[in-house]
N, C-alpha and C. Protein backbone atom coordinates (compact mmCIF):
# COMPACT_ATOMS: atom_id res chain seq x y z
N UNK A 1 43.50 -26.84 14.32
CA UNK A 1 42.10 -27.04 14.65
C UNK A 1 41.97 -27.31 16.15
N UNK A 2 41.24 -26.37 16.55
CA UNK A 2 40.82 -26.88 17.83
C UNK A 2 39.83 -27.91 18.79
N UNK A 3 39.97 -28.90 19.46
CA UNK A 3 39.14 -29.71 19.56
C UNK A 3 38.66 -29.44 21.41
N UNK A 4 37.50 -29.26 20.93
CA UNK A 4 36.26 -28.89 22.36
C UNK A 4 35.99 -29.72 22.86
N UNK A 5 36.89 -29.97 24.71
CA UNK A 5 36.68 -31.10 25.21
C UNK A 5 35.60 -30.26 26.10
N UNK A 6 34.60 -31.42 26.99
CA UNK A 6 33.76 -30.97 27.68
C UNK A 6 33.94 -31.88 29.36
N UNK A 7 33.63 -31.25 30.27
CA UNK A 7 33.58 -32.20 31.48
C UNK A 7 32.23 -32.45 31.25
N UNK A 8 32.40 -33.34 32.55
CA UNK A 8 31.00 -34.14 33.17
C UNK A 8 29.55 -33.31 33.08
N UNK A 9 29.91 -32.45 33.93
CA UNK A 9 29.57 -31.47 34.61
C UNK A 9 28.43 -30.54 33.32
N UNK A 10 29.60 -30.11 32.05
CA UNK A 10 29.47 -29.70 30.87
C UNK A 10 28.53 -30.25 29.99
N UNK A 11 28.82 -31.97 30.05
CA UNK A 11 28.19 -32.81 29.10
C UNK A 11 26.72 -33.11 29.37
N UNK A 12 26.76 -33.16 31.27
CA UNK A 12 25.07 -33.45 31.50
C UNK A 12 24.29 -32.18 31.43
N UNK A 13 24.93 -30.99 31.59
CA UNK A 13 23.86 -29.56 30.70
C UNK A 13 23.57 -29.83 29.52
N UNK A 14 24.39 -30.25 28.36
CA UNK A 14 24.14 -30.38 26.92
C UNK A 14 23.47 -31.14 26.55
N UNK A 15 23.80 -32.47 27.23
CA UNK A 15 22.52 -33.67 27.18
C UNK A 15 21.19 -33.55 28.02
N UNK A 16 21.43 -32.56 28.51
CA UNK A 16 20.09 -31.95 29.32
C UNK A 16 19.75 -33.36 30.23
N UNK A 17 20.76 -33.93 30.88
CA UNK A 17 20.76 -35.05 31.98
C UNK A 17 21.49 -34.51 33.45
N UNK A 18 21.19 -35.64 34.62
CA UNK A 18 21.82 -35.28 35.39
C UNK A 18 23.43 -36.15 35.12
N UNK A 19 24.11 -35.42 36.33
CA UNK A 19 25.39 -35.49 36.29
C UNK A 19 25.12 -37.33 36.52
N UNK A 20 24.76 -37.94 37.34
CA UNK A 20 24.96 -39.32 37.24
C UNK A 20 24.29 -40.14 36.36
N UNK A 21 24.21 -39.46 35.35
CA UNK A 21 23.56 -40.48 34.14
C UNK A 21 25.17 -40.64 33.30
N UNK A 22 25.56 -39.01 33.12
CA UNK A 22 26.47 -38.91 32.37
C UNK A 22 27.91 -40.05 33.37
N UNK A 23 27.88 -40.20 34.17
CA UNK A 23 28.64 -41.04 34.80
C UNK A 23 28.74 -42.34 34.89
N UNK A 24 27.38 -42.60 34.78
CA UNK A 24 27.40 -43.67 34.49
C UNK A 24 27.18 -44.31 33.10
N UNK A 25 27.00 -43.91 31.83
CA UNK A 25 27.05 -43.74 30.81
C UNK A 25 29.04 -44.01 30.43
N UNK A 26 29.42 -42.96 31.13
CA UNK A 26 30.90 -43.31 30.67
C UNK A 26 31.95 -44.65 31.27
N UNK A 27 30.99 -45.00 32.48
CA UNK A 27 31.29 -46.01 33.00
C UNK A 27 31.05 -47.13 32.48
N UNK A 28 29.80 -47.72 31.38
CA UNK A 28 29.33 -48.38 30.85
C UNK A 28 29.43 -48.50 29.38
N UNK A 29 30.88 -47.46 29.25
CA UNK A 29 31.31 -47.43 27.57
C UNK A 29 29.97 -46.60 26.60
N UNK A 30 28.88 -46.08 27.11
CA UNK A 30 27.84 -46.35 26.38
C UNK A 30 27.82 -44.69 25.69
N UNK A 31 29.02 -44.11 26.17
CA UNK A 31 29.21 -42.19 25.53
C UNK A 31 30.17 -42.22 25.30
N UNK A 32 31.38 -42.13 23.99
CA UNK A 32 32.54 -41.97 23.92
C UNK A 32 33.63 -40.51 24.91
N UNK A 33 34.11 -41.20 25.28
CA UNK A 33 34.84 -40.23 26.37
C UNK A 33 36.15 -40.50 26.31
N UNK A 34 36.91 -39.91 27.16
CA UNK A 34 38.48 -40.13 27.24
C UNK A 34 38.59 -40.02 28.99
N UNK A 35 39.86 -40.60 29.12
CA UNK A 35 40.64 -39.78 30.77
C UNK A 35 41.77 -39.32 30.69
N UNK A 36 41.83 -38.32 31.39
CA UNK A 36 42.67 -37.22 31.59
C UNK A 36 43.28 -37.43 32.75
N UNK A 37 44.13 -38.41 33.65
CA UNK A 37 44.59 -38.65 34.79
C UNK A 37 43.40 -38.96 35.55
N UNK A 38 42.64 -37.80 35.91
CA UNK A 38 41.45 -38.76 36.72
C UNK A 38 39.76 -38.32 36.08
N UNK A 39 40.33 -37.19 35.62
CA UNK A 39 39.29 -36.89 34.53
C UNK A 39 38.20 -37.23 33.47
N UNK A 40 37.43 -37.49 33.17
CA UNK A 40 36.78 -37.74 32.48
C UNK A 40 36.19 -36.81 32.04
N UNK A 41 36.69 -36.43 30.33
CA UNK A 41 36.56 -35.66 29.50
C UNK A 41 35.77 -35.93 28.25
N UNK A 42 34.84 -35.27 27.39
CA UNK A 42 34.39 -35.37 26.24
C UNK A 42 34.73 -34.54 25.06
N UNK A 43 34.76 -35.40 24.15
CA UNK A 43 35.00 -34.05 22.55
C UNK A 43 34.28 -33.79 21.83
N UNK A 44 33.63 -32.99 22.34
CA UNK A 44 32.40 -32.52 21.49
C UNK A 44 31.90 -32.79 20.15
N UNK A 45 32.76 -32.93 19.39
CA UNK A 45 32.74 -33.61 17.99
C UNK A 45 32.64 -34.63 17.64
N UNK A 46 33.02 -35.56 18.64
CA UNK A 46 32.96 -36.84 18.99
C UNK A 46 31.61 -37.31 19.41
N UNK A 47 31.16 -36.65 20.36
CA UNK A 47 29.77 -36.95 21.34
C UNK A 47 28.67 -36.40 19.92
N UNK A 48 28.67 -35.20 19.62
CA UNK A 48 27.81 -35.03 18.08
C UNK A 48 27.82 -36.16 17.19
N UNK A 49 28.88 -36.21 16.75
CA UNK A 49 28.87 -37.52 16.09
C UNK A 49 27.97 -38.64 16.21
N UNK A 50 28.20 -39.09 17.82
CA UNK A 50 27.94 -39.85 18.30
C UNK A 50 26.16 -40.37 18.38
N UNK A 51 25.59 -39.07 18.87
CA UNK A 51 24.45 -38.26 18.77
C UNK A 51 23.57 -38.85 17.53
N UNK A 52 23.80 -38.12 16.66
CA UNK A 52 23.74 -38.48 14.98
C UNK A 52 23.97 -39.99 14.54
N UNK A 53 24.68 -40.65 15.27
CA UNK A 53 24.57 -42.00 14.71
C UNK A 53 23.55 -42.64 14.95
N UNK A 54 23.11 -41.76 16.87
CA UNK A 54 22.21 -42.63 17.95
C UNK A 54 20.71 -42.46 17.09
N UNK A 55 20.48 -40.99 16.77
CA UNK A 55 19.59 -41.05 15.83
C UNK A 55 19.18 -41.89 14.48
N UNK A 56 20.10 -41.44 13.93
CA UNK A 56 20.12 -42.83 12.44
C UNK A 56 19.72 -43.85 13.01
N UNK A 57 20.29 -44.71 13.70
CA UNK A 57 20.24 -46.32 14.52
C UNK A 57 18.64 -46.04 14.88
N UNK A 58 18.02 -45.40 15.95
CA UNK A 58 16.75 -45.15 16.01
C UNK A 58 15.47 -45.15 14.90
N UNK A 59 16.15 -44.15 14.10
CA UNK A 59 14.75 -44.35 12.72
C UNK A 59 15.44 -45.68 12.21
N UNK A 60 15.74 -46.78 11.88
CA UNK A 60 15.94 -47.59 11.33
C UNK A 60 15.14 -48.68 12.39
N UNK A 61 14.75 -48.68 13.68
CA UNK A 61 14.05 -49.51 14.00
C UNK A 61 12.65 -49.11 14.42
């Protein structure tokens, strides 16, 4: 199985944000991410996930 990492770069097109949201977001723990030596990478499956929870959590308040 292949797992779809995304850059920065990648992640603030998809989240339809700019690049320093997504930066600072990963800086603040607040987007699950990884590092790659200096990298900061996302797994798409992970960040969906993630997504989907943010929603659920939302309609519940």
């Amino acid at each position: 199985m292949e797992i779809k990492t995304m850059t920065v770069k990648e992640m603030a097109a998809y989240l339809g944000v700019h690049l320093d949201t997504v930066y600072k977001m990963a800086r603040a723990n607040e987007i699950p991410h990884f590092r790659l030596r200096s990298k900061i990478l996302f797994s798409k499956g992970t960040v969906d996930a993630w997504i989907e929870n943010q929603q659920e959590q939302s309609k519940g308040n």
